[in-house]
N, C-alpha and C. Protein backbone atom coordinates (compact mmCIF):
# COMPACT_ATOMS: atom_id res chain seq x y z
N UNK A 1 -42.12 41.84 30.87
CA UNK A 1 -40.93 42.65 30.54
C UNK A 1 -39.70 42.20 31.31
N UNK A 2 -39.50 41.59 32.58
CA UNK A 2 -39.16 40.96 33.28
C UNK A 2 -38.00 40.67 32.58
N UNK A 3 -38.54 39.47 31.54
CA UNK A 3 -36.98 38.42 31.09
C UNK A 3 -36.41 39.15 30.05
N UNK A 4 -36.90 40.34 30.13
CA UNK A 4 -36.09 40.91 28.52
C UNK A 4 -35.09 41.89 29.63
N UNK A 5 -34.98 41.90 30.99
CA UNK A 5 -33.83 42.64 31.21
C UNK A 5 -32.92 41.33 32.20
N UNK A 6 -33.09 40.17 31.58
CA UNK A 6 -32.09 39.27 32.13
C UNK A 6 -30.94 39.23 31.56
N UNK A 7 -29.61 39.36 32.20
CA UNK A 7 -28.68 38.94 31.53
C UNK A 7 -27.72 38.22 30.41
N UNK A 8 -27.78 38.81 29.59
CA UNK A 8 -26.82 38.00 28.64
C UNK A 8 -25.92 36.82 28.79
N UNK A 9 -26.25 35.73 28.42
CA UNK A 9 -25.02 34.54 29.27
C UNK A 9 -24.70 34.14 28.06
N UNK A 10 -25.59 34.09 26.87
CA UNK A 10 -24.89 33.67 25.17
C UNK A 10 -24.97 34.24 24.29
N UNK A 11 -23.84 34.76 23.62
CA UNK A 11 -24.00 35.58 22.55
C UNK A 11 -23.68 34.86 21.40
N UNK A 12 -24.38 34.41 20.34
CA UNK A 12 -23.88 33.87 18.98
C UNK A 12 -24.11 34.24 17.72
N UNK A 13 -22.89 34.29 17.18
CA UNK A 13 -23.11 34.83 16.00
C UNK A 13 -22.99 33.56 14.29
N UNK A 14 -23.90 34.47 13.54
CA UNK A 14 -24.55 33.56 12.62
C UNK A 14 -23.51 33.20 11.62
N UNK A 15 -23.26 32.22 10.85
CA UNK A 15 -22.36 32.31 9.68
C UNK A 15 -22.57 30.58 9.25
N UNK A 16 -21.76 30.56 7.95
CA UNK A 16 -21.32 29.41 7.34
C UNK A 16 -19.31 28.89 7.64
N UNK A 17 -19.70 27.56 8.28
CA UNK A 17 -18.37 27.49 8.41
C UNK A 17 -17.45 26.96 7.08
N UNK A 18 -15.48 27.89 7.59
CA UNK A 18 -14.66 27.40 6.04
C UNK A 18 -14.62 28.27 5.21
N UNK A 19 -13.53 28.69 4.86
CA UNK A 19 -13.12 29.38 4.23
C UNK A 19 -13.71 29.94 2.90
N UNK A 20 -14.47 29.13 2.73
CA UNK A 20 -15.31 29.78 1.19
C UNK A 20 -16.21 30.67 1.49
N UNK A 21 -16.49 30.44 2.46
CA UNK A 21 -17.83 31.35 3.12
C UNK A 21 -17.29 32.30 4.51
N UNK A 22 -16.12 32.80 4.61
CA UNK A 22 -15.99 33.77 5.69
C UNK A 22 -16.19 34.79 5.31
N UNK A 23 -15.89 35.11 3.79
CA UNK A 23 -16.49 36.49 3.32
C UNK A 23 -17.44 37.38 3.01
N UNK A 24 -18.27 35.93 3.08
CA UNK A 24 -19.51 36.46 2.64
C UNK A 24 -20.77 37.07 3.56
N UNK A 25 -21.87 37.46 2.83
CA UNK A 25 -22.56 38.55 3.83
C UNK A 25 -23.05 37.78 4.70
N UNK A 26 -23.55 36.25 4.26
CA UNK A 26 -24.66 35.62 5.27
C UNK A 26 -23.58 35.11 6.81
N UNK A 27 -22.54 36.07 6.40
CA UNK A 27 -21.45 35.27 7.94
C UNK A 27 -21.44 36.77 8.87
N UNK A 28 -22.26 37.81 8.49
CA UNK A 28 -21.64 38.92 9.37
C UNK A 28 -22.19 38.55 10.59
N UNK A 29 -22.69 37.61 11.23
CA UNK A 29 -23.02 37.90 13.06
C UNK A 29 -21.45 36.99 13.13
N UNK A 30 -20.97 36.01 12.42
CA UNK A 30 -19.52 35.46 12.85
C UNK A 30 -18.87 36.94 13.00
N UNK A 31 -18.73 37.90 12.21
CA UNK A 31 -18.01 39.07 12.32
C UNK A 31 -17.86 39.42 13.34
N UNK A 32 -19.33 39.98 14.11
CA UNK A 32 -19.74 40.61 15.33
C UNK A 32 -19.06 39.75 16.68
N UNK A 33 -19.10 38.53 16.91
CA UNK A 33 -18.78 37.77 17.56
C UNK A 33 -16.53 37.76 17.52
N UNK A 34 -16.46 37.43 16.13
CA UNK A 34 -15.33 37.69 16.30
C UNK A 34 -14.29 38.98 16.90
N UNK A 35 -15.39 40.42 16.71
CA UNK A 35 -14.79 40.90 17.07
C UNK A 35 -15.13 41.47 18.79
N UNK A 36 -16.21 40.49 19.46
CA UNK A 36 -16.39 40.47 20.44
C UNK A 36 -14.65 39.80 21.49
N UNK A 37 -15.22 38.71 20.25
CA UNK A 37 -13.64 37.85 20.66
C UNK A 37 -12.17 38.82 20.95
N UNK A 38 -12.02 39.26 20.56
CA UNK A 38 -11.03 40.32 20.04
C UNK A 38 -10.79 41.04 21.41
N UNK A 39 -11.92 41.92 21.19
CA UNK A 39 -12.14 42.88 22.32
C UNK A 39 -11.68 42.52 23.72
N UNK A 40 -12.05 40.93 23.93
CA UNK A 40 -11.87 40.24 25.60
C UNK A 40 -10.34 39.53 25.35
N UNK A 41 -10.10 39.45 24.56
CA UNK A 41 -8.75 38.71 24.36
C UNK A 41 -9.08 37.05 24.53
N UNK A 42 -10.65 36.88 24.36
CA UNK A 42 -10.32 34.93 23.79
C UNK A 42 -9.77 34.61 22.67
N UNK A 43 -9.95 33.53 22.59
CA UNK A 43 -9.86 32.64 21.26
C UNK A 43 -10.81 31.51 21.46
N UNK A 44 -11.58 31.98 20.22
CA UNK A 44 -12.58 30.58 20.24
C UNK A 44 -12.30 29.24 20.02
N UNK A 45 -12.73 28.63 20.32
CA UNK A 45 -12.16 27.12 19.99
C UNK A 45 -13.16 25.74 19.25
N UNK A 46 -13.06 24.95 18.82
CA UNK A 46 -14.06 23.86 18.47
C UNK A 46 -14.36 22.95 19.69
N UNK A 47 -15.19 23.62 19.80
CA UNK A 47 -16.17 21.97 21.14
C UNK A 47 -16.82 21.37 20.03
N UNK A 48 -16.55 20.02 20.13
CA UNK A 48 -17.05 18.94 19.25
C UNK A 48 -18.80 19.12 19.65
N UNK A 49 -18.68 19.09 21.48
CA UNK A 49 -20.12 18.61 22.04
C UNK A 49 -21.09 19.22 21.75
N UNK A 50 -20.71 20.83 21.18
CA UNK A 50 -21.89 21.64 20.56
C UNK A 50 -22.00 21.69 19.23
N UNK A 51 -20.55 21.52 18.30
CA UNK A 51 -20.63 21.30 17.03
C UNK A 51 -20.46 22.83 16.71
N UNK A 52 -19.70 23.28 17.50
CA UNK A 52 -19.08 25.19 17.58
C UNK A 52 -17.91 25.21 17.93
N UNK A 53 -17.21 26.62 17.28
CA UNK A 53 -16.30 27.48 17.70
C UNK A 53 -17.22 27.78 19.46
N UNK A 54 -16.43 28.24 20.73
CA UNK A 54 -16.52 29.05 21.68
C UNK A 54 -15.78 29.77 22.14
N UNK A 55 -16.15 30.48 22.89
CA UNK A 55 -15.14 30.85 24.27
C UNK A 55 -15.80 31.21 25.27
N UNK A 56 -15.41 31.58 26.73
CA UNK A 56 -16.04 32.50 27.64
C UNK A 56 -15.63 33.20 28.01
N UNK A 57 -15.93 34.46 28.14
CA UNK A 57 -15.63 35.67 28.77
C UNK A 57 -16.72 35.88 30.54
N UNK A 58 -15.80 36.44 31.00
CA UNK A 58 -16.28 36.80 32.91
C UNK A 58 -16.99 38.05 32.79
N UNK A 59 -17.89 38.55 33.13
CA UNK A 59 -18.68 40.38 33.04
C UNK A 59 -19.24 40.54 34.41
N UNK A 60 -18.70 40.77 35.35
CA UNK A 60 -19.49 41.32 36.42
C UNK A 60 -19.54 39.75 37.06
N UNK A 61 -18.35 39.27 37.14
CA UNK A 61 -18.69 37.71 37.59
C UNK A 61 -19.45 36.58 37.34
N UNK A 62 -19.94 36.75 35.91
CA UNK A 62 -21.29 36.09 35.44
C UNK A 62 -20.02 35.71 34.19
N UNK A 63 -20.36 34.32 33.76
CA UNK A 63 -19.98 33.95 32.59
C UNK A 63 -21.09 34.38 31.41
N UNK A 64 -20.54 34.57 30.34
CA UNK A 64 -20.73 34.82 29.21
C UNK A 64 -20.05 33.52 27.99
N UNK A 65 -21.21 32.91 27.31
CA UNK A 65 -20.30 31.89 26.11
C UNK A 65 -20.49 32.73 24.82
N UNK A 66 -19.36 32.97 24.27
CA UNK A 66 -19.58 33.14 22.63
C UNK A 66 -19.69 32.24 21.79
N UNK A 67 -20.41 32.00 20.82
CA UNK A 67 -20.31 30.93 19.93
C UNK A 67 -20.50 31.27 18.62
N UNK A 68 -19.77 30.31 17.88
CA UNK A 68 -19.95 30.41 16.45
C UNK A 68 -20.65 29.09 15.93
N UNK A 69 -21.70 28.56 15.68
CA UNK A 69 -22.22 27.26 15.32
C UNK A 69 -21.28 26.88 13.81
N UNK A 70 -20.99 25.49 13.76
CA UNK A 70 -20.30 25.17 12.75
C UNK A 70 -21.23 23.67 12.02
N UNK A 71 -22.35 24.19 12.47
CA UNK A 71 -23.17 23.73 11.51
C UNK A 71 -23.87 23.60 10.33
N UNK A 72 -23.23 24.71 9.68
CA UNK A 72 -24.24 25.35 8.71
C UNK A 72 -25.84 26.33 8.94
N UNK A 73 -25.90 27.46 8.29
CA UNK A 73 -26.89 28.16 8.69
C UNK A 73 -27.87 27.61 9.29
N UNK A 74 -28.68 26.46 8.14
CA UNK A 74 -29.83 25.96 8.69
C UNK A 74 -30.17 24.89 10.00
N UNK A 75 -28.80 24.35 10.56
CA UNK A 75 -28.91 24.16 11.42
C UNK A 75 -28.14 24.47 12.71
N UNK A 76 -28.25 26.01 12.78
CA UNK A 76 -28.06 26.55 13.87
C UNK A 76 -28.22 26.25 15.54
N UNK A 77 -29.60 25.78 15.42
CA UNK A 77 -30.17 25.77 16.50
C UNK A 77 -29.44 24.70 17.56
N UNK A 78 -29.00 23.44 16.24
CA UNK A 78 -28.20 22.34 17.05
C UNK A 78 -27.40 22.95 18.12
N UNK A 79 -26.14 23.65 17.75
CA UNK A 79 -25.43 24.19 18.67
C UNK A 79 -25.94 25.40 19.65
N UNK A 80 -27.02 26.17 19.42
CA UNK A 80 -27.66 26.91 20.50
C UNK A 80 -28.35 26.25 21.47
N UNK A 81 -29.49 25.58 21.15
CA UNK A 81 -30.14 24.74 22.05
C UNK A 81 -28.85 24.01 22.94
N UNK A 82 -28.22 22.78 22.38
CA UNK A 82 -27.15 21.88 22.50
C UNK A 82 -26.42 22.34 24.14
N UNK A 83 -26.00 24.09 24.09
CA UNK A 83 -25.02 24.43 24.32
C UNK A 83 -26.54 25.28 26.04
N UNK A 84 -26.99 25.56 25.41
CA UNK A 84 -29.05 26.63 26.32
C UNK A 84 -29.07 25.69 27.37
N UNK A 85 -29.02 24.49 27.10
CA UNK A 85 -29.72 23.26 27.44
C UNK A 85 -28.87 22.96 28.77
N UNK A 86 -27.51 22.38 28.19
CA UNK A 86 -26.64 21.89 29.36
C UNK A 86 -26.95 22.81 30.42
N UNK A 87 -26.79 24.51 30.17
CA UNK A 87 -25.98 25.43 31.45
C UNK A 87 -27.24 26.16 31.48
N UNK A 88 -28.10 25.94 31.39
CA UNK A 88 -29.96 26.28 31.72
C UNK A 88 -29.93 27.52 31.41
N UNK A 89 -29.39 28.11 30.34
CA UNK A 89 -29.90 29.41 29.72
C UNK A 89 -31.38 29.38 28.95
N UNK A 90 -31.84 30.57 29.29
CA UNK A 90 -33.04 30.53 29.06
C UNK A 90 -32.88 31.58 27.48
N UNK A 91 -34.14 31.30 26.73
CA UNK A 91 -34.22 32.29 25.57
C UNK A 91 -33.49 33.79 25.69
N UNK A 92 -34.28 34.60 26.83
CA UNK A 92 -33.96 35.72 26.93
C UNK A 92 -32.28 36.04 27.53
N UNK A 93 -32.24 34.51 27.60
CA UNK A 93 -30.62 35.36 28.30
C UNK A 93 -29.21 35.31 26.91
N UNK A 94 -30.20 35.08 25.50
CA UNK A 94 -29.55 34.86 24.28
C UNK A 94 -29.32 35.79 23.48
N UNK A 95 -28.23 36.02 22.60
CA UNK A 95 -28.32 37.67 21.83
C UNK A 95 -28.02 36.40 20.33
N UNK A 96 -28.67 36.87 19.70
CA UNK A 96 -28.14 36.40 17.84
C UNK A 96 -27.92 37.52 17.28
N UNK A 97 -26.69 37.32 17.08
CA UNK A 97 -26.30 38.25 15.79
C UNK A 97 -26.20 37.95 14.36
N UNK A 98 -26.59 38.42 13.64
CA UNK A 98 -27.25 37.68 12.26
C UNK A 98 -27.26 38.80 10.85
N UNK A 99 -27.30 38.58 9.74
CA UNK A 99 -27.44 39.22 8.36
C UNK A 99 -28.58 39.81 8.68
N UNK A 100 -28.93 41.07 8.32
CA UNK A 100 -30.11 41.33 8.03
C UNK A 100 -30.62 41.83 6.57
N UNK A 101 -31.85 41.45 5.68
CA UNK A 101 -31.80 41.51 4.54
C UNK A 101 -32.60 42.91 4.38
N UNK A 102 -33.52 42.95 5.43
CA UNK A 102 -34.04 44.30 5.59
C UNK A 102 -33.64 45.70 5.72
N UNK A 103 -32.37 45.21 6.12
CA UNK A 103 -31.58 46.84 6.53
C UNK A 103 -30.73 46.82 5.23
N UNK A 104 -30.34 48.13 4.95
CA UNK A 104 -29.34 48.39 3.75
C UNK A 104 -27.74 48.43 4.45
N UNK A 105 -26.41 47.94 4.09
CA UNK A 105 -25.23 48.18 4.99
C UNK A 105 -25.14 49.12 5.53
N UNK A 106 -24.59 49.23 6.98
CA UNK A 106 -24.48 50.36 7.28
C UNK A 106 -25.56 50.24 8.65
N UNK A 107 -26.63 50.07 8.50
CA UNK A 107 -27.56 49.75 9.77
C UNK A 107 -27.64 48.90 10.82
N UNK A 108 -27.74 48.90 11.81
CA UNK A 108 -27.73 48.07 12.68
C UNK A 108 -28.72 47.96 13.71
N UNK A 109 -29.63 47.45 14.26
CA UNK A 109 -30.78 47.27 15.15
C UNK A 109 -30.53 45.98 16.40
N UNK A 110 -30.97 46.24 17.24
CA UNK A 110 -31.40 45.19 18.23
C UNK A 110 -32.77 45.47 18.70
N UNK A 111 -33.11 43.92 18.71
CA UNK A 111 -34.47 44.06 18.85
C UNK A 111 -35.04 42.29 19.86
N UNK A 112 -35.58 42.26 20.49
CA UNK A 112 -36.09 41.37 21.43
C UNK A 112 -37.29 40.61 20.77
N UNK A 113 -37.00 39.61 20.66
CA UNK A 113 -38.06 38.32 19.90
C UNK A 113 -38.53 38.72 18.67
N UNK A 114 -40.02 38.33 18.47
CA UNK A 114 -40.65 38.74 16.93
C UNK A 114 -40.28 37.57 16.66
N UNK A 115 -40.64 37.57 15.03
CA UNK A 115 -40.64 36.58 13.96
C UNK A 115 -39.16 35.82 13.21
N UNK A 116 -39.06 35.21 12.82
CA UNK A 116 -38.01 34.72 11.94
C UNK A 116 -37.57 35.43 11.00
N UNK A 117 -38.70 35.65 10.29
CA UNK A 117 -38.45 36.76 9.17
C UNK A 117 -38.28 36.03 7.52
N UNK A 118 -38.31 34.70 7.58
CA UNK A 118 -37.88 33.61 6.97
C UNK A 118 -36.01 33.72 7.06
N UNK A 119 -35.48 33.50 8.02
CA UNK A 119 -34.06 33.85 7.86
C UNK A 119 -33.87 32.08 8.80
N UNK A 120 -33.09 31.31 8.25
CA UNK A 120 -32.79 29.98 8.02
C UNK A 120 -32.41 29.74 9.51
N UNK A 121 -31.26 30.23 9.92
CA UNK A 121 -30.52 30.70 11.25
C UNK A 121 -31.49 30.70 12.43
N UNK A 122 -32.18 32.25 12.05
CA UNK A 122 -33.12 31.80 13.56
C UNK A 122 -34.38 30.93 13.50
N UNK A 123 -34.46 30.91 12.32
CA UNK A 123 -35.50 29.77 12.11
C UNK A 123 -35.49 28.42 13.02
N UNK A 124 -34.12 27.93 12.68
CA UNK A 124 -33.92 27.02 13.42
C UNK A 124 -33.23 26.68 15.00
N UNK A 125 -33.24 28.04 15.43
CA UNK A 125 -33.10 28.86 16.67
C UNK A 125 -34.09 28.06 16.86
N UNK A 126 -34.74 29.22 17.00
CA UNK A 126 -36.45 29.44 17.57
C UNK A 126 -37.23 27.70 17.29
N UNK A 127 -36.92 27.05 16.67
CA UNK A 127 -37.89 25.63 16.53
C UNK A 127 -36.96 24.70 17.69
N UNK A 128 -35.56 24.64 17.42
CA UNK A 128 -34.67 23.85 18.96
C UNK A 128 -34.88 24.78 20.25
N UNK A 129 -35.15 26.07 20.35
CA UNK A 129 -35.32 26.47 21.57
C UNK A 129 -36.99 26.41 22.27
N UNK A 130 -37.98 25.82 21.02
CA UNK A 130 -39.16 26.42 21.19
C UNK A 130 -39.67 28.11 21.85
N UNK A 131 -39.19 28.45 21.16
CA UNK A 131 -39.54 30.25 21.42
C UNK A 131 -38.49 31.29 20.33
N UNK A 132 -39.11 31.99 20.37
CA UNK A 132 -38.65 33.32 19.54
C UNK A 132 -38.52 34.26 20.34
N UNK A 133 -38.49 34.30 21.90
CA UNK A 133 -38.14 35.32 22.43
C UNK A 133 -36.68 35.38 22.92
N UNK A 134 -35.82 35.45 21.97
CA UNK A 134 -34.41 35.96 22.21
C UNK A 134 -34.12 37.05 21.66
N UNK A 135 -32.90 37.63 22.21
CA UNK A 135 -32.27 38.90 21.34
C UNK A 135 -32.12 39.00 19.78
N UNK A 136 -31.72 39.60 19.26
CA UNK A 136 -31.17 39.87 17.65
C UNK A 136 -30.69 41.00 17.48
N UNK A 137 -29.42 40.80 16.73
CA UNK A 137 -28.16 42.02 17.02
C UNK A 137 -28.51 41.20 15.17
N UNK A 138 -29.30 42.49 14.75
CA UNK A 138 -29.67 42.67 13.09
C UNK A 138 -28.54 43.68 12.59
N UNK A 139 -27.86 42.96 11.84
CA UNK A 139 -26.51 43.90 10.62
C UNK A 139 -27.27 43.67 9.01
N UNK A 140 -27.05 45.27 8.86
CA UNK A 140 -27.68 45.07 7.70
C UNK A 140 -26.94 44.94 6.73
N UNK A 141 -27.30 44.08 5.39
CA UNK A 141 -26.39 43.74 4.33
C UNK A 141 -27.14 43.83 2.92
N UNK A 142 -27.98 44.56 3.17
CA UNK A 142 -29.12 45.39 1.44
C UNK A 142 -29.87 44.51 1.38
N UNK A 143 -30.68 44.35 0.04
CA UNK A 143 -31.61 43.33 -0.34
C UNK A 143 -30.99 43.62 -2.01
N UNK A 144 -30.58 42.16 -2.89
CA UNK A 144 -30.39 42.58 -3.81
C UNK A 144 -31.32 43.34 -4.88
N UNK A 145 -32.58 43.43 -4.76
CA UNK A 145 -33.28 44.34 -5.04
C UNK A 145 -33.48 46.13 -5.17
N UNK A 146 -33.49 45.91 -3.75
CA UNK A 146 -32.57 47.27 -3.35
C UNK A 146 -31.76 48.08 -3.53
N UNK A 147 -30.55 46.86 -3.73
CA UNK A 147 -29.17 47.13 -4.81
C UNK A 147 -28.69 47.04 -6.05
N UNK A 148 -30.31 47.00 -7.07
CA UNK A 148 -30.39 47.22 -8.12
C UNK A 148 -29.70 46.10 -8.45
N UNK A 149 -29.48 44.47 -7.93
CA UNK A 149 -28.71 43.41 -8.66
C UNK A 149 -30.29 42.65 -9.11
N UNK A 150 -29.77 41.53 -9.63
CA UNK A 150 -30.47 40.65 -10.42
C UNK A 150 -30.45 38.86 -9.59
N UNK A 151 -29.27 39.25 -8.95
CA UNK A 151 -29.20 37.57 -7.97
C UNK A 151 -30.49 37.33 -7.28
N UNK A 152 -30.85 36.21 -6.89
CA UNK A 152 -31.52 35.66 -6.13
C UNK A 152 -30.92 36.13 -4.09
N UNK A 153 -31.95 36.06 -3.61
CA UNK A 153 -31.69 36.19 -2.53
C UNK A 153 -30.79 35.28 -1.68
N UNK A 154 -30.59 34.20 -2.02
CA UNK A 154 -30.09 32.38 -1.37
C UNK A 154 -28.65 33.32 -2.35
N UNK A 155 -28.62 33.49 -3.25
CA UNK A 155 -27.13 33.88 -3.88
C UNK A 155 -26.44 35.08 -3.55
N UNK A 156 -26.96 35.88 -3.19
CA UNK A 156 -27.14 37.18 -3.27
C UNK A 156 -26.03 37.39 -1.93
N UNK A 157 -26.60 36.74 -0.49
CA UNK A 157 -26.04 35.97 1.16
C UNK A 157 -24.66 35.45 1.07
N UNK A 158 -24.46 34.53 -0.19
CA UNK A 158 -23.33 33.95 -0.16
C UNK A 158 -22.43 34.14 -1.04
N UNK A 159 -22.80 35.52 -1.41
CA UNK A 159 -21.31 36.73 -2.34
C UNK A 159 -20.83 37.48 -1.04
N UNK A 160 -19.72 37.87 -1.18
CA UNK A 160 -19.11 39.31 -0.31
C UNK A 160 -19.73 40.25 -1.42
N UNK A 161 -19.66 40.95 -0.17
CA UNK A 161 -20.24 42.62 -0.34
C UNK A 161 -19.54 43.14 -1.35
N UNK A 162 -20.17 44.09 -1.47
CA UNK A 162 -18.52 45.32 -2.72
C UNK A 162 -17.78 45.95 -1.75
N UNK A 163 -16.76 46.51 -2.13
CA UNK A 163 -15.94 47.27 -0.79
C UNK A 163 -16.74 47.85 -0.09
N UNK A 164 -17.50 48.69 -0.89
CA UNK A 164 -17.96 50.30 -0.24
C UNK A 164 -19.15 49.41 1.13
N UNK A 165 -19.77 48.35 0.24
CA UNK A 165 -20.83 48.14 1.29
C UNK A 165 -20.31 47.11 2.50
N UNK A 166 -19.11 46.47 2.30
CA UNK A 166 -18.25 46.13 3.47
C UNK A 166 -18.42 47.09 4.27
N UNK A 167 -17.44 48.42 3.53
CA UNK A 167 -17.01 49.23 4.69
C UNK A 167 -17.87 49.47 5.50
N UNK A 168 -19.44 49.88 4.81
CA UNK A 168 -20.36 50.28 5.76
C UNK A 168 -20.79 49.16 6.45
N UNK A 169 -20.70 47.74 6.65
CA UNK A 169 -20.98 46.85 6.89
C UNK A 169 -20.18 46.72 8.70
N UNK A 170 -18.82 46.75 8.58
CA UNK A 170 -17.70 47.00 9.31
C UNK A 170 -17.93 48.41 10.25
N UNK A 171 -18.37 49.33 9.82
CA UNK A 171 -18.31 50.18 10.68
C UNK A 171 -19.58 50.16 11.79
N UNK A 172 -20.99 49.82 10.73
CA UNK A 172 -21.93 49.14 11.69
C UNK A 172 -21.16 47.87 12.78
N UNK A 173 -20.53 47.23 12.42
CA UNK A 173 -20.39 46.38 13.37
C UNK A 173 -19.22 46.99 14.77
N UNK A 174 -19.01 47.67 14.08
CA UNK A 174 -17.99 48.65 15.23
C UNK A 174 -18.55 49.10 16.17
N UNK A 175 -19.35 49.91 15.28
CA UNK A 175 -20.42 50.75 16.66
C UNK A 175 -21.25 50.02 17.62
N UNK A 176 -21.84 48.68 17.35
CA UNK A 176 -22.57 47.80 17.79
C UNK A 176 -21.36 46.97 18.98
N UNK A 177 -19.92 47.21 18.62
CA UNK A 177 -18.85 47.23 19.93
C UNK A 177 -19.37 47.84 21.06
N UNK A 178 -18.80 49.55 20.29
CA UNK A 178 -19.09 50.30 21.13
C UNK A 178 -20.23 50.27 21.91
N UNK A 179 -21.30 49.46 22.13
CA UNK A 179 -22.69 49.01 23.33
C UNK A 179 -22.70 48.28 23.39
N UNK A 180 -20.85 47.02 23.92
CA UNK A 180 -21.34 45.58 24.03
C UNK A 180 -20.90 45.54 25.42
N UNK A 181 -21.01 46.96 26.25
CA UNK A 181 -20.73 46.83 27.60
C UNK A 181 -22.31 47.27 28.25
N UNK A 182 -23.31 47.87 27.24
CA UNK A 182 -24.38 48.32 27.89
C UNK A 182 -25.05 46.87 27.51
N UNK A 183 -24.72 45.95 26.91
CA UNK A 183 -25.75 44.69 26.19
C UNK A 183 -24.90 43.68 27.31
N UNK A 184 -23.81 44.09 27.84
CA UNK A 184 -23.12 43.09 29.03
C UNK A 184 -23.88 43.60 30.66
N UNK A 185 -24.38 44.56 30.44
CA UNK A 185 -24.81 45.08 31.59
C UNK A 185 -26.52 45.21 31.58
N UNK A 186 -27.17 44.42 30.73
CA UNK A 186 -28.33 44.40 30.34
C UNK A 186 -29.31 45.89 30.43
N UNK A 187 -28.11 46.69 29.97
CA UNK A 187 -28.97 48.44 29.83
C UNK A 187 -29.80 48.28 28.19
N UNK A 188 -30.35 47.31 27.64
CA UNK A 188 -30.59 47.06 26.77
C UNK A 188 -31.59 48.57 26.17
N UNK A 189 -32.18 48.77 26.25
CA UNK A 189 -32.54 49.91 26.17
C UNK A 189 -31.64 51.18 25.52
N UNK A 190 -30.87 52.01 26.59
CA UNK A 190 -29.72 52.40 26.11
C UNK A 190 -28.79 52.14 25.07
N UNK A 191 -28.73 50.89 25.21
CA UNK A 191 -28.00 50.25 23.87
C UNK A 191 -28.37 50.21 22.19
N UNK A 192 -30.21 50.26 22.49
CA UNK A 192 -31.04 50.45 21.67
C UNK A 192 -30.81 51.78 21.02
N UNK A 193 -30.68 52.82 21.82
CA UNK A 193 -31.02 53.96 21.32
C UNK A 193 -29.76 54.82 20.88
N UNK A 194 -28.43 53.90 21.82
CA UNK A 194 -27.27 54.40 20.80
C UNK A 194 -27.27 53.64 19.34
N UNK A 195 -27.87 52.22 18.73
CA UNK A 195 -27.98 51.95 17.89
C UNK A 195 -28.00 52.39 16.60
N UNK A 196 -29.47 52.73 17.03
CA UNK A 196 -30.98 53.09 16.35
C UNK A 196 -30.86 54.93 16.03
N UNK A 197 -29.72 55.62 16.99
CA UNK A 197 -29.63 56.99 16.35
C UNK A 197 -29.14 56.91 14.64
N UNK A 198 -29.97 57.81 14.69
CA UNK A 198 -28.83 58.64 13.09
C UNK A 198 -27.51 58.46 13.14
């Protein structure tokens, strides 16, 4: 239980880079991140050497990197590992923020390691880091099933939402703000359970 209350040193969030794809659902951990960005007053930037947007933010004297991989979903991991590697972050000291297909908009979960889930992103996390024990800051974005559509799932990721399920999309990611000082202070727990309420 140990490394699951180690500090946060990377937070990254999931997306497709370019303008065709900022809207769409499979980019909401870019959301989360951006509006991490926001919050500290960076601006991320392109490091070639990770093949990402970054920045760093200071928390209690401890650096923190944000990243946006500008690799494309499936190869995420390039720029996580890439970036783990140099400054000896370990799995647990990683948060992914990512689409979730399981949750309907509106939901939001964190949850410590587990499976892939078949989700492309941490897939290829978890194979460059060898391990699945990192964070996941899960935003939910329906299942088109769910939502009574007919798309394929691979299509389904790379539409924007309808308003309504933006909005709820957006406000989940708000609230998941509001505990990015208990997820900076590794009260992970706490953070959980303001989540995870009703």
């Amino acid at each position: 239980m140990q490394a699951m209350h180690s500090p946060l040193k990377l937070i990254v969030g999931l997306g497709n880079p370019g303008r065709d794809y900022e809207d769409t659902r499979h980019n909401a951990g870019f959301w989360f991140v951006d509006r991490l960005a926001r919050e500290f007053g960076v601006s991320l930037r392109l490091d070639k050497a990770y093949q990402a947007l970054t920045a760093k933010i200071v928390v209690q004297g401890q650096t923190v990197w944000l990243m946006q991989p500008q690799t494309y979903m499936n190869r995420s991991g390039v720029s996580v590992a890439g970036l783990a590697t140099f400054y000896k972050i370990a799995p647990a000291e990683i948060l992914v923020a990512h689409d979730e297909l399981d949750f309907p908009p509106g939901v939001i979960k964190l949850k410590y390691s587990g499976s892939h889930a078949g989700h492309n992103g941490l897939k290829d996390i978890a194979a460059r880091l060898g391990s699945l024990d990192f964070w996941r800051l899960r935003v939910g974005i329906g299942h088109p099933r769910n939502l009574n559509l007919q798309q394929d799932v691979a299509d389904f990721v790379l539409h924007r939402a309808s308003r309504e399920q933006q909005a709820l999309i957006d406000q989940a990611l708000d609230k998941a703000l509001l505990v990015q000082d208990k997820l900076l202070r590794s009260e992970f727990e706490q953070a959980m359970m303001s989540l995870h309420a009703a």
